[in-house]
PDB file of N, CA and C in Angstrom:
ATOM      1  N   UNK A   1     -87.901-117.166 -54.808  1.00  0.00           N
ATOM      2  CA  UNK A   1     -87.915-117.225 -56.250  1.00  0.00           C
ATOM      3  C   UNK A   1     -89.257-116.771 -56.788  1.00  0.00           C
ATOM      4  N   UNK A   2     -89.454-116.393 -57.867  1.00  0.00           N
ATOM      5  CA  UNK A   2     -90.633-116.112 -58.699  1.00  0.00           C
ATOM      6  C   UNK A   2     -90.516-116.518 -60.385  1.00  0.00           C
ATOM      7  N   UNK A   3     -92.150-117.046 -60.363  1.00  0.00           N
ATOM      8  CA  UNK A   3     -92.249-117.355 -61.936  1.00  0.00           C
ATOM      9  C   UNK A   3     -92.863-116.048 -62.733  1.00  0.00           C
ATOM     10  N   UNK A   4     -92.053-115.788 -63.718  1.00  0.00           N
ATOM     11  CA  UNK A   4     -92.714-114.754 -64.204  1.00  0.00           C
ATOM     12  C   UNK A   4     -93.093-115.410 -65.977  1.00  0.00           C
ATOM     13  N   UNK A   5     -94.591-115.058 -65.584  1.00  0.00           N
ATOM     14  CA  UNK A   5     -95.129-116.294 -66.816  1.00  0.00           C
ATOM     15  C   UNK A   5     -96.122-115.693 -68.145  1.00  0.00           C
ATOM     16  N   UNK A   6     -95.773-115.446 -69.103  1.00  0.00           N
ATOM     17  CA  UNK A   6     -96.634-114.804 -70.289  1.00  0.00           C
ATOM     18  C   UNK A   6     -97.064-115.968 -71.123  1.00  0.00           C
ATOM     19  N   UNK A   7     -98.229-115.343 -72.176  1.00  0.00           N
ATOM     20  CA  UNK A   7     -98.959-116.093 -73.076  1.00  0.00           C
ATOM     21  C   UNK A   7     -98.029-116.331 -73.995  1.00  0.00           C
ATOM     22  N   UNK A   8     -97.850-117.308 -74.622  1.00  0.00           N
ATOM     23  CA  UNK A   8     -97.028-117.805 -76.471  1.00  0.00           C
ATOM     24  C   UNK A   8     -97.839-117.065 -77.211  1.00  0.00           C
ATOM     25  N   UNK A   9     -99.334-116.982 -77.055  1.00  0.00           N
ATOM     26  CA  UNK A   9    -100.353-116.583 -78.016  1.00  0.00           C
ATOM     27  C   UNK A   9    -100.885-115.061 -77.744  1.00  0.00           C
ATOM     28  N   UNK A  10    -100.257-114.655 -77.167  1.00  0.00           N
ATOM     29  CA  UNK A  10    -100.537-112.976 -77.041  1.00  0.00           C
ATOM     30  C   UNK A  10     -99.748-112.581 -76.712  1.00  0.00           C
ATOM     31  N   UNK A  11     -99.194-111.516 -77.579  1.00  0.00           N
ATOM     32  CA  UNK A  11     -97.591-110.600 -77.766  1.00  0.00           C
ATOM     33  C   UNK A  11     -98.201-109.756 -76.559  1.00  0.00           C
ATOM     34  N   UNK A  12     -99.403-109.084 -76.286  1.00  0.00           N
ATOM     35  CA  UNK A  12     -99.219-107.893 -75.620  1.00  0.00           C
ATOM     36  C   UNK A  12     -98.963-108.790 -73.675  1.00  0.00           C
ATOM     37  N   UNK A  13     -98.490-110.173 -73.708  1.00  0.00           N
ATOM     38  CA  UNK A  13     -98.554-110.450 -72.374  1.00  0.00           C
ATOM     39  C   UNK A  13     -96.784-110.271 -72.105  1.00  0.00           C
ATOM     40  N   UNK A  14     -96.449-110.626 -73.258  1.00  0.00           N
ATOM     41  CA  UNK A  14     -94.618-110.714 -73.383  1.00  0.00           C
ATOM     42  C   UNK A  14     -94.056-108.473 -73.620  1.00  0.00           C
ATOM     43  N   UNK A  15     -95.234-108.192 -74.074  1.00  0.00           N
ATOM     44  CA  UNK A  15     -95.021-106.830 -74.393  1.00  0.00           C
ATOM     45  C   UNK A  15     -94.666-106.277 -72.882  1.00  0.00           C
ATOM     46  N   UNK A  16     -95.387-106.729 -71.665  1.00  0.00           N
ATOM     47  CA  UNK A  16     -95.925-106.214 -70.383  1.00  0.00           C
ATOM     48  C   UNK A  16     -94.112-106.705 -69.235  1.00  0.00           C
ATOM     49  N   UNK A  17     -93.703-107.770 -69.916  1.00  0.00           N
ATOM     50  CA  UNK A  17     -92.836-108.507 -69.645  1.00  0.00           C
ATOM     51  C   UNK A  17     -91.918-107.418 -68.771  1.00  0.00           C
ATOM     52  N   UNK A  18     -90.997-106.153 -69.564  1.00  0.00           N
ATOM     53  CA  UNK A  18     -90.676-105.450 -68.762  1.00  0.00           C
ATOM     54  C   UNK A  18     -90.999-104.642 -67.277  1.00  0.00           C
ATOM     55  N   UNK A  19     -92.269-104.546 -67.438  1.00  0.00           N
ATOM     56  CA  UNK A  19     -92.804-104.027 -66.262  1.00  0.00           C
ATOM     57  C   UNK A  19     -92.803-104.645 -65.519  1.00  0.00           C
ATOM     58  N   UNK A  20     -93.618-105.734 -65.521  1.00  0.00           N
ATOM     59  CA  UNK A  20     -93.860-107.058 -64.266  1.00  0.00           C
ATOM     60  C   UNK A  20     -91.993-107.347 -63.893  1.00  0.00           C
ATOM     61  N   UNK A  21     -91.267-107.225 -64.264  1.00  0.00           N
ATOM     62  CA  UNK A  21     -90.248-107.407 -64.444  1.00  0.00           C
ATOM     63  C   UNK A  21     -89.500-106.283 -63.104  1.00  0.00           C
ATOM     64  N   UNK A  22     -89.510-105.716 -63.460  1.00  0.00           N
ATOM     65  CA  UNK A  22     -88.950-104.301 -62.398  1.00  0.00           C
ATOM     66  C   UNK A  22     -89.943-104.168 -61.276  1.00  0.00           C
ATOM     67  N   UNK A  23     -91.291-104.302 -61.332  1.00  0.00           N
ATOM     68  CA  UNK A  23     -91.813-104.850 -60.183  1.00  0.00           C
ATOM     69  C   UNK A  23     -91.477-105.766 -59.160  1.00  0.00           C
ATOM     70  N   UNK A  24     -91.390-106.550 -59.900  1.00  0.00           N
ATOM     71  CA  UNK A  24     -90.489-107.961 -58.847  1.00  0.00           C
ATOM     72  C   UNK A  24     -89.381-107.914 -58.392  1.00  0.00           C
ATOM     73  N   UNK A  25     -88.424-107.217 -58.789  1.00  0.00           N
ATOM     74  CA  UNK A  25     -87.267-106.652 -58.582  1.00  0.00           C
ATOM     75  C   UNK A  25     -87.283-105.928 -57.725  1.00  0.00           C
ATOM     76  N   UNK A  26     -88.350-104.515 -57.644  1.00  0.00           N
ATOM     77  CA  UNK A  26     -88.467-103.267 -56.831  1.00  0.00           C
ATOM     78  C   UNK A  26     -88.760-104.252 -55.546  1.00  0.00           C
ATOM     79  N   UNK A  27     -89.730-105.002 -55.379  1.00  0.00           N
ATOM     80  CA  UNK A  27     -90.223-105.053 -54.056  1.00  0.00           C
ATOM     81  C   UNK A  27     -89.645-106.397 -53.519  1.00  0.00           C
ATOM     82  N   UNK A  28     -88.397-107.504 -54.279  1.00  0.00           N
ATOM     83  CA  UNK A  28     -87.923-108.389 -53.635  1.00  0.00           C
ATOM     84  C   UNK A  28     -86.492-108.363 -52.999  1.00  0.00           C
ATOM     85  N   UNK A  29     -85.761-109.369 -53.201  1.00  0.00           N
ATOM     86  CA  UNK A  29     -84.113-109.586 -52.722  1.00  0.00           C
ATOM     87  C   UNK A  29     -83.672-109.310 -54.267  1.00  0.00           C
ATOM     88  N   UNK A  30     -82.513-108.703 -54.152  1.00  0.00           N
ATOM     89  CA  UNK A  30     -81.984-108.220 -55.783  1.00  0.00           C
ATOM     90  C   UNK A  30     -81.320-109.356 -56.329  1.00  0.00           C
ATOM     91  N   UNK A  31     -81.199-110.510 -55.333  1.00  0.00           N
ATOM     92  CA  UNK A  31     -80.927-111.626 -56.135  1.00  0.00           C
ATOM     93  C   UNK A  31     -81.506-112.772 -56.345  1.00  0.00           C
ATOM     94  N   UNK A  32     -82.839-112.385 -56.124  1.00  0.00           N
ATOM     95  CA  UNK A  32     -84.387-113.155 -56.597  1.00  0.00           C
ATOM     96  C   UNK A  32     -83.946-114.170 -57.748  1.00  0.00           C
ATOM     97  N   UNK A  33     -83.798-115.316 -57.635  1.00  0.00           N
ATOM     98  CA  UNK A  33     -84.268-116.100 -58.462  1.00  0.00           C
ATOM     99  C   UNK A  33     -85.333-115.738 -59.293  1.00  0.00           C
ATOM    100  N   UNK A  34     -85.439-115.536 -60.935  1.00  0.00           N
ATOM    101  CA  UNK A  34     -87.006-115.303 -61.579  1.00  0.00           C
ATOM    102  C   UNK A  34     -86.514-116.277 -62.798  1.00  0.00           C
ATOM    103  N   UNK A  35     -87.651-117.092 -63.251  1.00  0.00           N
ATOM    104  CA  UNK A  35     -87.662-118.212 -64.393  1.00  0.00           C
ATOM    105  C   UNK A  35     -89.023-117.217 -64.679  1.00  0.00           C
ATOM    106  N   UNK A  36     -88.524-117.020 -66.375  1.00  0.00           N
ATOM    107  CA  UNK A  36     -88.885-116.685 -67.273  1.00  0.00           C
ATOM    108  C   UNK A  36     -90.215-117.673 -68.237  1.00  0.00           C
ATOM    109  N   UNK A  37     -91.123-118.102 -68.021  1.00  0.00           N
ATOM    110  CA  UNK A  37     -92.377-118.790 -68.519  1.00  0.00           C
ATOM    111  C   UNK A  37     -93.081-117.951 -69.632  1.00  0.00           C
ATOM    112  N   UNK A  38     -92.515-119.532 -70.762  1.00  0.00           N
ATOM    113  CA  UNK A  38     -93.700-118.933 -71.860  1.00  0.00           C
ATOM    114  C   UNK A  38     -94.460-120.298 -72.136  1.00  0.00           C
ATOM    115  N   UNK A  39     -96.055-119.745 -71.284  1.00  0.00           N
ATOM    116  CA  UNK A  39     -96.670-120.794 -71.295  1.00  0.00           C
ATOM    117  C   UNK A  39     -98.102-121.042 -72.533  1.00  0.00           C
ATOM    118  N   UNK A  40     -98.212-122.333 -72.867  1.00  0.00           N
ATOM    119  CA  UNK A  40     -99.421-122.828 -73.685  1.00  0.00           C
ATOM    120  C   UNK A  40     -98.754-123.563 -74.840  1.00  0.00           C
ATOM    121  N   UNK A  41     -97.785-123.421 -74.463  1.00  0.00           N
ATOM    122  CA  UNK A  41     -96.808-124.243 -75.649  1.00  0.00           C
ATOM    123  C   UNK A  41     -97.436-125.429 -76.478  1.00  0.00           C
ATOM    124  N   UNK A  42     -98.260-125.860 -75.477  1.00  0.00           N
ATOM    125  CA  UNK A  42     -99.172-126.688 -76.710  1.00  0.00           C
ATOM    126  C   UNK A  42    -100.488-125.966 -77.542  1.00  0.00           C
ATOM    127  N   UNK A  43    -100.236-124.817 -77.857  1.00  0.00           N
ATOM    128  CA  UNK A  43    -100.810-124.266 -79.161  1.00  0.00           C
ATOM    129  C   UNK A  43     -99.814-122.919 -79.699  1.00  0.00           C
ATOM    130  N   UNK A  44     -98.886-124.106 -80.220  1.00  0.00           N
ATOM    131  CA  UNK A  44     -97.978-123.420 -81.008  1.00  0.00           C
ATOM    132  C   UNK A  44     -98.096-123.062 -82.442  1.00  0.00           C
ATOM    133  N   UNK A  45     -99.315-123.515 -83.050  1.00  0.00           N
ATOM    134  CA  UNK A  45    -100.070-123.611 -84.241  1.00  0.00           C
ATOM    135  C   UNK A  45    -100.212-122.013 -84.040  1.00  0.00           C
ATOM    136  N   UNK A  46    -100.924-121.188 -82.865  1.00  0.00           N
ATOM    137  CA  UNK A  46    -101.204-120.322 -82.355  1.00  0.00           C
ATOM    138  C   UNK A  46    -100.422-118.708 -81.803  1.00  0.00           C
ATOM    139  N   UNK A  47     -98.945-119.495 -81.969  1.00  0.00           N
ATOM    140  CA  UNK A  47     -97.812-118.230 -81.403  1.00  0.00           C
ATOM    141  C   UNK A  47     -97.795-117.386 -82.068  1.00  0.00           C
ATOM    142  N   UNK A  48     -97.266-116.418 -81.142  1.00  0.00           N
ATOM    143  CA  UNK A  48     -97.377-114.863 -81.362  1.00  0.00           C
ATOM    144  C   UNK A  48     -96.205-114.556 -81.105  1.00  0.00           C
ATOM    145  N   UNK A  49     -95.330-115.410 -80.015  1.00  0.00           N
ATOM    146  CA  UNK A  49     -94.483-115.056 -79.953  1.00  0.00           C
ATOM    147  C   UNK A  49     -93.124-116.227 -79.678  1.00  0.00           C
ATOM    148  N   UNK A  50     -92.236-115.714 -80.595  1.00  0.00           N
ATOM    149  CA  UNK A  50     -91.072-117.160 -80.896  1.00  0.00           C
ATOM    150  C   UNK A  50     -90.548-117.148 -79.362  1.00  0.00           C
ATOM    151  N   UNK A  51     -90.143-118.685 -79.619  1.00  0.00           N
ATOM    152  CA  UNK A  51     -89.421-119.465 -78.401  1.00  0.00           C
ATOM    153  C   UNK A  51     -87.853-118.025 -78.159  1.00  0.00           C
ATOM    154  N   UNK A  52     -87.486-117.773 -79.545  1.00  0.00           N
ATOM    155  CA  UNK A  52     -86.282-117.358 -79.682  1.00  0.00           C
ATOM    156  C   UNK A  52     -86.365-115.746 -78.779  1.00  0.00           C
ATOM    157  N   UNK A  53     -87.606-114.953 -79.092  1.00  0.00           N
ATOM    158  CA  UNK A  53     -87.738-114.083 -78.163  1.00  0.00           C
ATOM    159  C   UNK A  53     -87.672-114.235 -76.931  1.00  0.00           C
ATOM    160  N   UNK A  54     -88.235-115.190 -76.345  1.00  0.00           N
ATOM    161  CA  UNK A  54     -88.365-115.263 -74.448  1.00  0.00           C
ATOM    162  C   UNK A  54     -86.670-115.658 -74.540  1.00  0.00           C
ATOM    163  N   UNK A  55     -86.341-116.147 -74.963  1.00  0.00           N
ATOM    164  CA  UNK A  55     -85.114-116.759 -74.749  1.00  0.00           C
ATOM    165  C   UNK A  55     -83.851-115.610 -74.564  1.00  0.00           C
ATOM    166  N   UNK A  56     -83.903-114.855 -75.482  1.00  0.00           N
ATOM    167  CA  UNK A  56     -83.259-113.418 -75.920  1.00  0.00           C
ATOM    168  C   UNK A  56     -83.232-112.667 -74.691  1.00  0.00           C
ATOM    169  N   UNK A  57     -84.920-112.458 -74.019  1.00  0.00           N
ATOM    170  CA  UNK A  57     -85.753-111.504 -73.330  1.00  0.00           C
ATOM    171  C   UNK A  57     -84.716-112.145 -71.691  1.00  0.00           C
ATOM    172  N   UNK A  58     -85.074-113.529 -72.024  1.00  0.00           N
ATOM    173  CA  UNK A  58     -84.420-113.971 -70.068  1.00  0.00           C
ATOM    174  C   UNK A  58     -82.672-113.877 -70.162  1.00  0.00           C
ATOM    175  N   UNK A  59     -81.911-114.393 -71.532  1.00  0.00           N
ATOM    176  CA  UNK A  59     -80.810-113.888 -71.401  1.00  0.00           C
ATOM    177  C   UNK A  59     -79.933-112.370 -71.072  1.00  0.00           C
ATOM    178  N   UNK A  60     -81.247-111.819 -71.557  1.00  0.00           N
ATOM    179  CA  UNK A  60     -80.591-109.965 -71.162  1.00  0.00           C
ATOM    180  C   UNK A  60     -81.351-109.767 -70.046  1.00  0.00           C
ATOM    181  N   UNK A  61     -82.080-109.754 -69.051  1.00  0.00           N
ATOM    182  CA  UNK A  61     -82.066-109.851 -68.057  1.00  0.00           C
ATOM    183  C   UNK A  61     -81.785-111.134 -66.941  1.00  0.00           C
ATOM    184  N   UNK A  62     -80.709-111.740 -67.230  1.00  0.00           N
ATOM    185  CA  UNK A  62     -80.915-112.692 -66.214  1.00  0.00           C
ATOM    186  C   UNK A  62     -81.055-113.868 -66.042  1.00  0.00           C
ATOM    187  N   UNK A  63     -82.567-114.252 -66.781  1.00  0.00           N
ATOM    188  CA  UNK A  63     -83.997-114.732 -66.207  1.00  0.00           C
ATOM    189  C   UNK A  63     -83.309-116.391 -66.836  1.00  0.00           C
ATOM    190  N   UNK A  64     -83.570-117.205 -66.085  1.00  0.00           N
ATOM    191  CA  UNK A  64     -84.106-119.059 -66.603  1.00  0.00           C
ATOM    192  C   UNK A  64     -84.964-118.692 -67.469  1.00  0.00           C
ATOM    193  N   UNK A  65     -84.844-119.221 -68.642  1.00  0.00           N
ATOM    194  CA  UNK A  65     -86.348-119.779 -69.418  1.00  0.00           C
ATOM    195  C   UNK A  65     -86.734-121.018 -69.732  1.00  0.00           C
ATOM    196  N   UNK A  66     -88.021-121.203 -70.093  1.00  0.00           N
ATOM    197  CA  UNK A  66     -88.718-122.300 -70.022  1.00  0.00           C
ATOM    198  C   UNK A  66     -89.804-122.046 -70.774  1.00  0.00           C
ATOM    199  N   UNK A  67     -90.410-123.303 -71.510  1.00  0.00           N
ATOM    200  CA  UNK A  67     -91.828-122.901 -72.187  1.00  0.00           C
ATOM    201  C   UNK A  67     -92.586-124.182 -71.348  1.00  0.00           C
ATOM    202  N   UNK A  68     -93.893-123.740 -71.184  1.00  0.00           N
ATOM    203  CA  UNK A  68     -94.320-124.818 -70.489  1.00  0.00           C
ATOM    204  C   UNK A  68     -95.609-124.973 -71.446  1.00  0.00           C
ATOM    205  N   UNK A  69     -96.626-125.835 -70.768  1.00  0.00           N
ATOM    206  CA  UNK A  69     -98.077-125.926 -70.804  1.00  0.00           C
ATOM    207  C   UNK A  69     -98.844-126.409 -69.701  1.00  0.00           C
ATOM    208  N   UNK A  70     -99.544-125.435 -69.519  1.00  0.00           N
ATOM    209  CA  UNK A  70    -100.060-126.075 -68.497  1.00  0.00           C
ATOM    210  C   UNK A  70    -101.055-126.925 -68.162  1.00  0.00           C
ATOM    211  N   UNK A  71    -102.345-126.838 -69.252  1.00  0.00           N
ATOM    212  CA  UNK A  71    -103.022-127.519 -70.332  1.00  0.00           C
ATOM    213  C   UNK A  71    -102.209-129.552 -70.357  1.00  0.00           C
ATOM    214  N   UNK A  72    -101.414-129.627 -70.907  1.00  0.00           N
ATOM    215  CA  UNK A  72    -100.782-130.767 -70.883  1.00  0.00           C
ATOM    216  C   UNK A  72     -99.840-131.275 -70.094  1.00  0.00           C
ATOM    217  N   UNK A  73     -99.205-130.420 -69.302  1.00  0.00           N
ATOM    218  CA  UNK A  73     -98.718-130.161 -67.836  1.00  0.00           C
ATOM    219  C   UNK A  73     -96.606-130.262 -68.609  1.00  0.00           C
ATOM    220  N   UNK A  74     -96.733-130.148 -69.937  1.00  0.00           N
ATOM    221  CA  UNK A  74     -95.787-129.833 -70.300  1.00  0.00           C
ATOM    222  C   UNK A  74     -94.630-129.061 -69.404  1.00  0.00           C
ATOM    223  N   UNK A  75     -93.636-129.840 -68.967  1.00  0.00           N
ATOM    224  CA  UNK A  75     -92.218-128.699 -68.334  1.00  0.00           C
ATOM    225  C   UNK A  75     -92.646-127.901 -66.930  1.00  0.00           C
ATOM    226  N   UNK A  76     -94.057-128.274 -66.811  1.00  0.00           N
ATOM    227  CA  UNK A  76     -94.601-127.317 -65.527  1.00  0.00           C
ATOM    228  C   UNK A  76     -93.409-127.424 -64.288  1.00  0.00           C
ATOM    229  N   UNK A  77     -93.919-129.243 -63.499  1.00  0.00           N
ATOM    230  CA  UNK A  77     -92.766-129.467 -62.696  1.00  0.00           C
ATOM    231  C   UNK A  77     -91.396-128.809 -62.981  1.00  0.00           C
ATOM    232  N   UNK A  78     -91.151-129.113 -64.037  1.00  0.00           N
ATOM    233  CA  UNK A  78     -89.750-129.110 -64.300  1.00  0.00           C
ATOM    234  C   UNK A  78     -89.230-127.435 -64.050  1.00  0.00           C
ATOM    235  N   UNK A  79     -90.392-126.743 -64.063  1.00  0.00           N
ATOM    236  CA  UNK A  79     -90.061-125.054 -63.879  1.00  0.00           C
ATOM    237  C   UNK A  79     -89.835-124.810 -62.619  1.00  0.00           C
ATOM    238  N   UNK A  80     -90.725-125.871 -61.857  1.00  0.00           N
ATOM    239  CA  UNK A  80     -90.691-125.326 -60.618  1.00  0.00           C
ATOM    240  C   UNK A  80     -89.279-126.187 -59.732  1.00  0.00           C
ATOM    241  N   UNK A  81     -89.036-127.467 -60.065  1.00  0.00           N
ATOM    242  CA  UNK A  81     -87.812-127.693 -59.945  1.00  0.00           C
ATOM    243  C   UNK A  81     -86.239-127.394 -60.018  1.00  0.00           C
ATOM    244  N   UNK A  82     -86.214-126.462 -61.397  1.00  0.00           N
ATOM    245  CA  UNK A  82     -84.905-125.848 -61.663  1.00  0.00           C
ATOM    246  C   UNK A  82     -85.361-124.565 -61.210  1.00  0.00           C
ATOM    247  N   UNK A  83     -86.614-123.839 -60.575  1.00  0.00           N
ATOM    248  CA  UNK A  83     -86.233-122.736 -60.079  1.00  0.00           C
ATOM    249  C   UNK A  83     -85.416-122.877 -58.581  1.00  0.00           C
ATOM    250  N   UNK A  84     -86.195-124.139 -58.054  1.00  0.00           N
ATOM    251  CA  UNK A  84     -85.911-124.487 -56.779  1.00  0.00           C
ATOM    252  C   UNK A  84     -84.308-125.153 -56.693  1.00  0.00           C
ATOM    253  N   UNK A  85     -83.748-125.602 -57.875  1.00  0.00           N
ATOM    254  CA  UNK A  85     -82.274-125.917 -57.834  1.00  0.00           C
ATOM    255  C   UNK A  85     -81.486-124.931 -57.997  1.00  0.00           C
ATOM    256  N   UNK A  86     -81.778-123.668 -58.956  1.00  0.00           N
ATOM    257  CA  UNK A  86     -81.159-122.630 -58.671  1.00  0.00           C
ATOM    258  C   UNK A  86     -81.053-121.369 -57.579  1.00  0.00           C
ATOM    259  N   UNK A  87     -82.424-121.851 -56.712  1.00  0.00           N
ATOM    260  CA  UNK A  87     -82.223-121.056 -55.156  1.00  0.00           C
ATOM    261  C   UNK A  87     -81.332-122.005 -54.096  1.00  0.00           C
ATOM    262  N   UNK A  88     -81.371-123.106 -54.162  1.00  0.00           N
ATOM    263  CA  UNK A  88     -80.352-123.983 -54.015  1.00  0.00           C
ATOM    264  C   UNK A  88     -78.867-123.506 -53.847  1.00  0.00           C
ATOM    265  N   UNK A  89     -78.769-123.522 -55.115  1.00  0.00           N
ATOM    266  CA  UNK A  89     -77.076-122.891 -55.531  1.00  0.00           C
ATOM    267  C   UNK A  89     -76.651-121.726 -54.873  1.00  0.00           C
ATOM    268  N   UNK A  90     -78.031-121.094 -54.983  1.00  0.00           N
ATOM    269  CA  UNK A  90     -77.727-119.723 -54.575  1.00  0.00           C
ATOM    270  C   UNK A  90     -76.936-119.466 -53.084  1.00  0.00           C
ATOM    271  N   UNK A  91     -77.876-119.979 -52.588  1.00  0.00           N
ATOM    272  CA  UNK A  91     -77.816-120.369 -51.003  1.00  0.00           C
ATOM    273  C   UNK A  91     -76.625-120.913 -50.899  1.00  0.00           C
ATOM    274  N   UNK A  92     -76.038-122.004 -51.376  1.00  0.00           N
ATOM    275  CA  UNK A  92     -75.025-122.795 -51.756  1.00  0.00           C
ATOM    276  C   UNK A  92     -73.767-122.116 -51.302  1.00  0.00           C
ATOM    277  N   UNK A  93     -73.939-121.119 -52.849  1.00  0.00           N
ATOM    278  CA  UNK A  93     -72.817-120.129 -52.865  1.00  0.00           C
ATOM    279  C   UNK A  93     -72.897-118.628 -51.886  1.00  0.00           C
ATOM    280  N   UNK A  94     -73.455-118.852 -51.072  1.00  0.00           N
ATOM    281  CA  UNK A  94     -73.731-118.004 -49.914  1.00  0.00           C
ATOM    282  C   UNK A  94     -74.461-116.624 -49.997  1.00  0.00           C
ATOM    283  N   UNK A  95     -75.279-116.585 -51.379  1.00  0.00           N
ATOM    284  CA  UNK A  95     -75.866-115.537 -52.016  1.00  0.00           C
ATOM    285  C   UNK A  95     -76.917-114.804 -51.006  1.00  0.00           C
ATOM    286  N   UNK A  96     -77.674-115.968 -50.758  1.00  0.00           N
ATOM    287  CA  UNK A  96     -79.059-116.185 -49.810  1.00  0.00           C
ATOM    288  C   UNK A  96     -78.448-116.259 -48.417  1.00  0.00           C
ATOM    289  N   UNK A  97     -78.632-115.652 -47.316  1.00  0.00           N
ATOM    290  CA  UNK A  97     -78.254-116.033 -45.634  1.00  0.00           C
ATOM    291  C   UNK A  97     -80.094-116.446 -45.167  1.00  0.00           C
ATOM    292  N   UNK A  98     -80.225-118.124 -45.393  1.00  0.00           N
ATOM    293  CA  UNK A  98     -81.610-118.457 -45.234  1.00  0.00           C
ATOM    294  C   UNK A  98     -82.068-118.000 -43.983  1.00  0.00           C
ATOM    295  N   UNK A  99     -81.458-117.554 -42.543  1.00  0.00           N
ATOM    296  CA  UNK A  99     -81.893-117.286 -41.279  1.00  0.00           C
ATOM    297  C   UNK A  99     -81.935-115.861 -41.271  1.00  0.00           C
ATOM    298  N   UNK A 100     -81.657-114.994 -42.221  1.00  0.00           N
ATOM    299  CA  UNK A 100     -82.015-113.572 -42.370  1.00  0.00           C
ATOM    300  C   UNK A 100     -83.400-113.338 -43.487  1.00  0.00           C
ATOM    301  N   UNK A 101     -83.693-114.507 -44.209  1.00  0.00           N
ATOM    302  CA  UNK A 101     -84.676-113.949 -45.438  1.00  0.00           C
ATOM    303  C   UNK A 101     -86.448-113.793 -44.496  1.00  0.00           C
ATOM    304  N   UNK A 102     -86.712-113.230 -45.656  1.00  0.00           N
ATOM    305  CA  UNK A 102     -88.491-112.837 -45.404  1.00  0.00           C
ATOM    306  C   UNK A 102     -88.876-113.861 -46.289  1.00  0.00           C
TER     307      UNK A 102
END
């Protein structure tokens, strides 16, 4: 699995979003688990960029989302938990063959 994690408070980190995006893709398993992180959520006084975008952004590709902080440790666990329940499933549903992965 991978977290793929941008600023709330700087558009040009969510701007980059596509790229880092097809990167992770190019060089992993095509059915990579990726949770979508928009982190600092506790300076939302501060956003640049709405909850409603990342949300939009992980539904058309895919992606879990989540806003975290890491600062207040806001949803952190919890990202890394439902990424780890949805490689779970994966595996589950026979997506993943765990004695063949890298």
């Amino acid at each position: 699995g991978a977290l793929l994690v941008y600023d709330i408070t700087r558009r040009e980190t969510f701007n980059h979003l596509t790229t880092w995006l097809e990167d992770a893709r190019q060089h992993s398993n095509s059915n990579m688990v990726i949770m979508l992180i928009g982190n600092k959520s506790d300076l939302d006084s501060r956003r640049e960029v709405r909850r409603e975008e990342g949300e939009a952004f992980a539904r058309e590709h895919g992606l879990v989302f989540m806003e975290t902080s890491a600062k207040t440790a806001a949803n952190v666990e919890e990202a890394f938990i439902n990424t780890a329940k949805e490689i779970y499933e994966k595996i589950q549903e026979g997506v993943f063959d765990i004695n063949n992965e890298v």
